[in-house]
N, C-alpha and C. Protein backbone atom coordinates (compact mmCIF):
# COMPACT_ATOMS: atom_id res chain seq x y z
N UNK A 1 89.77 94.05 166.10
CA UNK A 1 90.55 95.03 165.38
C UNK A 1 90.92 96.17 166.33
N UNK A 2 91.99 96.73 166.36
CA UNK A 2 92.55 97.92 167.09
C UNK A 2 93.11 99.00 166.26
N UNK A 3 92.72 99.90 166.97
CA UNK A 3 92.28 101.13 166.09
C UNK A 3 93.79 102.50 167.47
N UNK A 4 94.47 102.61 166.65
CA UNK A 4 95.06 103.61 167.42
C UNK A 4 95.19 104.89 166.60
N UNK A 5 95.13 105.97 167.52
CA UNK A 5 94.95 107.51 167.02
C UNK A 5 96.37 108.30 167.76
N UNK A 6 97.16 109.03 167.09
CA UNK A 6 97.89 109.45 167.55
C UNK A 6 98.33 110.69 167.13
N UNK A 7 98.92 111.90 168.05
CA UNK A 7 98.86 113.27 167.64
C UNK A 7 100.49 113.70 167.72
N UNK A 8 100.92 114.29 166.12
CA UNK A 8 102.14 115.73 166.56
C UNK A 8 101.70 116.60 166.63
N UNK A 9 101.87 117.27 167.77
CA UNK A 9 102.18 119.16 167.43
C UNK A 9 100.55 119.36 167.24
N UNK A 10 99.69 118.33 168.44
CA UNK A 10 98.25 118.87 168.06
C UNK A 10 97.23 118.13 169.29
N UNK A 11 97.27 118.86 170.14
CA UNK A 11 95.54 118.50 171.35
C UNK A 11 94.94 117.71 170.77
N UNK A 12 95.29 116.22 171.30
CA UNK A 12 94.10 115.16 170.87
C UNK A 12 93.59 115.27 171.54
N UNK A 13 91.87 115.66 171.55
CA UNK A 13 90.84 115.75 172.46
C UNK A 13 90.14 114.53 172.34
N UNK A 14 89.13 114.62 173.49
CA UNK A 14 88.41 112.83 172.93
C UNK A 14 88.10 113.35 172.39
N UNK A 15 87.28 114.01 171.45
CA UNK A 15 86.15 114.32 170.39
C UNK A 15 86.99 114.09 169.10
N UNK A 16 88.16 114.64 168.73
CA UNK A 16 88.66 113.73 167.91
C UNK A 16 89.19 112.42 167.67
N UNK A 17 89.50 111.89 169.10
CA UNK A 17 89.81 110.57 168.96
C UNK A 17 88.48 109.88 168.74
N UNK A 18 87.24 109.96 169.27
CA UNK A 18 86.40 108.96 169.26
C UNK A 18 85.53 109.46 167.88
N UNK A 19 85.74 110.81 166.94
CA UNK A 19 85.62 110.92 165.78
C UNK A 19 86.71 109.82 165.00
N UNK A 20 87.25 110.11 164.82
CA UNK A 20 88.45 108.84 163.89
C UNK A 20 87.76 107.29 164.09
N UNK A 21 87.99 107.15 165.73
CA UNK A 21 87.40 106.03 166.16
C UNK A 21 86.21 104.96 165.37
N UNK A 22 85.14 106.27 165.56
CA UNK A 22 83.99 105.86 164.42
C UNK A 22 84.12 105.82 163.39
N UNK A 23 84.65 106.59 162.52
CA UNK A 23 84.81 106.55 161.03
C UNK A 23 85.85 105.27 160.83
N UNK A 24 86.28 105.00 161.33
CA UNK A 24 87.49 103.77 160.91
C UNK A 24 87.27 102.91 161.16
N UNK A 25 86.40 102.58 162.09
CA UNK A 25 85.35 101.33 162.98
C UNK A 25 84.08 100.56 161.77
N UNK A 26 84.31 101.61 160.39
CA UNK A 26 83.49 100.91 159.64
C UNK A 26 84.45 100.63 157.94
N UNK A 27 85.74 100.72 158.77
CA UNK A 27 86.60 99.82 157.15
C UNK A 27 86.50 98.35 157.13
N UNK A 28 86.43 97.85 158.25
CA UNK A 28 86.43 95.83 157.87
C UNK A 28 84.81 96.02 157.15
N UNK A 29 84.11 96.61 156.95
CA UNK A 29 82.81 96.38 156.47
C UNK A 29 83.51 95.81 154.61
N UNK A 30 84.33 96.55 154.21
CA UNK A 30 85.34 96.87 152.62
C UNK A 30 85.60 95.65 152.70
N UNK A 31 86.61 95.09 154.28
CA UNK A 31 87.30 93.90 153.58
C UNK A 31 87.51 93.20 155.32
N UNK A 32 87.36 92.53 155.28
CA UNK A 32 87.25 91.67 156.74
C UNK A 32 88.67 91.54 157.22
N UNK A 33 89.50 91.72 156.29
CA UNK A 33 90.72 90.59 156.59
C UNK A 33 91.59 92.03 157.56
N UNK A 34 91.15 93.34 157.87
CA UNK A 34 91.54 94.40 158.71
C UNK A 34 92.18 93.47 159.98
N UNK A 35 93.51 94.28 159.97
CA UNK A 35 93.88 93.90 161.24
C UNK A 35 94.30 95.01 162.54
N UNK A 36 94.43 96.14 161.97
CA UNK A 36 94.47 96.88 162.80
C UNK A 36 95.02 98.01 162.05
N UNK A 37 94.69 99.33 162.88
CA UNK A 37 94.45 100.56 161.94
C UNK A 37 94.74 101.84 162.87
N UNK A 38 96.11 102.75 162.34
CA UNK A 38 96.71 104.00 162.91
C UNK A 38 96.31 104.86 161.92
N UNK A 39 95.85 105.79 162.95
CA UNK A 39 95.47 107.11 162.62
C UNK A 39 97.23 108.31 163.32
N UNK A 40 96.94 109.27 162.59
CA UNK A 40 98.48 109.93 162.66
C UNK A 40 97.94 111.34 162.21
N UNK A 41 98.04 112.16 162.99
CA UNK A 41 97.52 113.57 162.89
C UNK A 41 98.68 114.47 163.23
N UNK A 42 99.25 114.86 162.21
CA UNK A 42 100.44 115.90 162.59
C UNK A 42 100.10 117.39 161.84
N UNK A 43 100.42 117.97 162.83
CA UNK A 43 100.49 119.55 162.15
C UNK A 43 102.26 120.57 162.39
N UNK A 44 102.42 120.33 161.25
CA UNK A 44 104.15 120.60 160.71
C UNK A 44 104.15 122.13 161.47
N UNK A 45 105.17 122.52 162.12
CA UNK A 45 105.59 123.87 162.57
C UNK A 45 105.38 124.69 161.69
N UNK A 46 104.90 125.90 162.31
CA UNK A 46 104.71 127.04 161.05
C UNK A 46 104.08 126.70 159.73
N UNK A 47 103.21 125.78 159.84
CA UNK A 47 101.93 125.88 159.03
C UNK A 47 100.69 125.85 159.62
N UNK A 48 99.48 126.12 158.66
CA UNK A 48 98.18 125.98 159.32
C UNK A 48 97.32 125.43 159.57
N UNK A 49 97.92 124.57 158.17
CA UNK A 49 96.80 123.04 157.74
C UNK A 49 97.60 121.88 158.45
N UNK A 50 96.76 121.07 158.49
CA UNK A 50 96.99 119.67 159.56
C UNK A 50 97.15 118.20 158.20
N UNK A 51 98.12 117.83 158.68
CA UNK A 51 98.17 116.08 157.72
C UNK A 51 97.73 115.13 158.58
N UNK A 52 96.99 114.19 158.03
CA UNK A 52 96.20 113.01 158.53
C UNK A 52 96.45 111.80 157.37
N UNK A 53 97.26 110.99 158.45
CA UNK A 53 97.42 109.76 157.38
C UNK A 53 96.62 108.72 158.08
N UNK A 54 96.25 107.63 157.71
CA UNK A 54 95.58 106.57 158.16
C UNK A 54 96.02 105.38 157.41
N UNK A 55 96.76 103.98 158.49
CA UNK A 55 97.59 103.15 157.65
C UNK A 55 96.22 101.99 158.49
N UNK A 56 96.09 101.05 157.27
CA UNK A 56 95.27 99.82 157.28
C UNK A 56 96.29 98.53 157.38
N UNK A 57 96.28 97.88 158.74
CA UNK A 57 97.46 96.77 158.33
C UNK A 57 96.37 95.42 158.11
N UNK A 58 96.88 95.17 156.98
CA UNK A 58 95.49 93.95 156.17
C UNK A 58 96.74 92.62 156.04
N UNK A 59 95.89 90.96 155.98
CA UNK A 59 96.39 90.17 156.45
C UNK A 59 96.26 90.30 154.98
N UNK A 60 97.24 89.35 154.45
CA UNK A 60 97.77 88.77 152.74
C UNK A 60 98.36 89.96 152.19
N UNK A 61 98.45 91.17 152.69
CA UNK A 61 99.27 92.30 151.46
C UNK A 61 99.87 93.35 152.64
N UNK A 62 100.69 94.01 151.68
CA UNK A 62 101.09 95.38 152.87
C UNK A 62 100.30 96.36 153.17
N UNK A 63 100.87 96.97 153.72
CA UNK A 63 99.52 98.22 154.14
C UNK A 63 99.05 99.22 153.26
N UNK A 64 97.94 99.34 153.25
CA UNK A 64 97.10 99.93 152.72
C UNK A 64 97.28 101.98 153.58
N UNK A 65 97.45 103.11 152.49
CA UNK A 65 97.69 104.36 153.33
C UNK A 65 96.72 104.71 152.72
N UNK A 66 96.29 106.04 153.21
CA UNK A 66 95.75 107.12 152.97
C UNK A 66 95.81 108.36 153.76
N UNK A 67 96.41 109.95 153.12
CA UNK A 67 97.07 110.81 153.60
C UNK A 67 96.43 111.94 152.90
N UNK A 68 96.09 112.85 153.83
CA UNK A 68 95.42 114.22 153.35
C UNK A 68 95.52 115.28 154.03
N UNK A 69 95.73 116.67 153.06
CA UNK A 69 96.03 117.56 154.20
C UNK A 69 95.09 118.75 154.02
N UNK A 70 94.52 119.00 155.23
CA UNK A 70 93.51 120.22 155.16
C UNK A 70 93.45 121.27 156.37
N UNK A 71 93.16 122.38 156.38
CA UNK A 71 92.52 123.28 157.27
C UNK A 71 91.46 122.41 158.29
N UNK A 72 90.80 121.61 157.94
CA UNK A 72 89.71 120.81 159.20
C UNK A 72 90.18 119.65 159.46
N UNK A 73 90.29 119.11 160.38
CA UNK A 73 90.52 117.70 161.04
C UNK A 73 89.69 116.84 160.69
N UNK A 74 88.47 117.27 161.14
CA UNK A 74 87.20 116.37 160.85
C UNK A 74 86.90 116.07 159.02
N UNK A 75 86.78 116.43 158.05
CA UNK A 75 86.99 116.75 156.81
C UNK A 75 88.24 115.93 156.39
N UNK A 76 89.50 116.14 156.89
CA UNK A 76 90.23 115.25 156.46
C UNK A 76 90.44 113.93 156.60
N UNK A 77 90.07 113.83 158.26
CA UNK A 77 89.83 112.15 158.42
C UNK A 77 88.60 111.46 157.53
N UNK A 78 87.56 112.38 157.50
CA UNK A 78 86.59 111.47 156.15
C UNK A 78 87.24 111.69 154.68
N UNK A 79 87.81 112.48 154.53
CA UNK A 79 88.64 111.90 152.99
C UNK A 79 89.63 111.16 153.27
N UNK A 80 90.17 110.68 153.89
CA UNK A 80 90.79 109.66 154.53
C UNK A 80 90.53 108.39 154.48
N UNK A 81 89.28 108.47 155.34
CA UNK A 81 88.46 106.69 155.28
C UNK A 81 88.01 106.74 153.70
N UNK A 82 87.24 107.78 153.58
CA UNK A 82 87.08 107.28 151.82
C UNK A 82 87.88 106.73 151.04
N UNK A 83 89.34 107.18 150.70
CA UNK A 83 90.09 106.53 150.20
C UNK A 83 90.39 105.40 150.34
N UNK A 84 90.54 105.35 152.01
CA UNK A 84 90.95 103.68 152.24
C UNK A 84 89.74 102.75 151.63
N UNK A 85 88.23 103.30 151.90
CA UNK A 85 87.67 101.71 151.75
C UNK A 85 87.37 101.79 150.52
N UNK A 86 87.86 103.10 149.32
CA UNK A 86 87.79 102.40 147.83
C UNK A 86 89.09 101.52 147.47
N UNK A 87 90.25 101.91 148.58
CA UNK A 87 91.33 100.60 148.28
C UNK A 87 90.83 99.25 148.81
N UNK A 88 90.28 99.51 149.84
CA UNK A 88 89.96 97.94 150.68
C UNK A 88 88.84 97.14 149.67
N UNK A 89 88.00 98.23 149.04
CA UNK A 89 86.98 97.37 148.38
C UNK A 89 87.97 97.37 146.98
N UNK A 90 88.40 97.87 146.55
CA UNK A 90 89.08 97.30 145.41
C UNK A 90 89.85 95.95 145.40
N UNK A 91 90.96 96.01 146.44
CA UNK A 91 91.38 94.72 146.58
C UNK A 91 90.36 93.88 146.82
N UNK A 92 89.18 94.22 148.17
CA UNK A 92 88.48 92.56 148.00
C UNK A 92 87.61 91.87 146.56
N UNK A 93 87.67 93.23 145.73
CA UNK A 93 87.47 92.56 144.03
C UNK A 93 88.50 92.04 143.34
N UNK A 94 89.72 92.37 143.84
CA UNK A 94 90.89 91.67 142.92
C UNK A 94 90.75 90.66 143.19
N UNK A 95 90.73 90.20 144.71
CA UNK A 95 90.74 88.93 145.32
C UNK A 95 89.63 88.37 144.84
N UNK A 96 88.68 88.76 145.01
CA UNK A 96 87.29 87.83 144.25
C UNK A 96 87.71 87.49 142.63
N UNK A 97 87.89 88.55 142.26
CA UNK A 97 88.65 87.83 140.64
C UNK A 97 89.28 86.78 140.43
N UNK A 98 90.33 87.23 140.87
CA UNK A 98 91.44 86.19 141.22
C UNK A 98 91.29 84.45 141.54
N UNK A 99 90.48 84.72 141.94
CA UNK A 99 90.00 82.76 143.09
C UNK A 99 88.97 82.64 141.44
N UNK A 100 87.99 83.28 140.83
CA UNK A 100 87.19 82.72 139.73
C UNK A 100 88.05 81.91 138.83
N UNK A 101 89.32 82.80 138.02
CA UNK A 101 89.92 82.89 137.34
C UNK A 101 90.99 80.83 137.09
């Protein structure tokens, strides 16, 4: 799985890249079928707070987002992954449904 991090209008330091890194390094745990996963950290001109989206590209469906905007970097990338792996684990229950059925 490949994991890319990428910055607007904002000093990617390693400490945030290899923060993201880790936190996103544990979404195939949700759903295996992860194929690779952008992180996107922009901070819009003349504001203060920073947006962090994180797109999941998963094999059988389209991509999976999750987008949040806060005053902390660190804070937003974990509401970030949270979201994603209650989507990732949701779908891998649809899918488990689905095949019973």
């Amino acid at each position: 799985m490949r994991i890319e991090v990428t910055a607007k209008h904002v000093e990617l330091t390693d400490a945030i890249r290899q923060y993201a890194d880790t936190k996103c390094a544990r979404l195939p745990r949700f759903y295996d079928g992860v194929q690779s996963i952008q992180v996107l950290i922009v901070r819009p001109q003349k504001r203060e707070e920073f947006e962090i989206e994180i797109r999941a590209d998963v094999e059988k469906h389209d991509d999976f987002v999750a987008k949040e905007r806060g005053h902390d970097i660190y804070g937003c990338i974990d509401l970030c992954v949270d979201k994603l792996a209650r989507q990732l684990a949701d779908f891998k229950e649809r899918l488990k449904n689905s095949k019973r059925a």
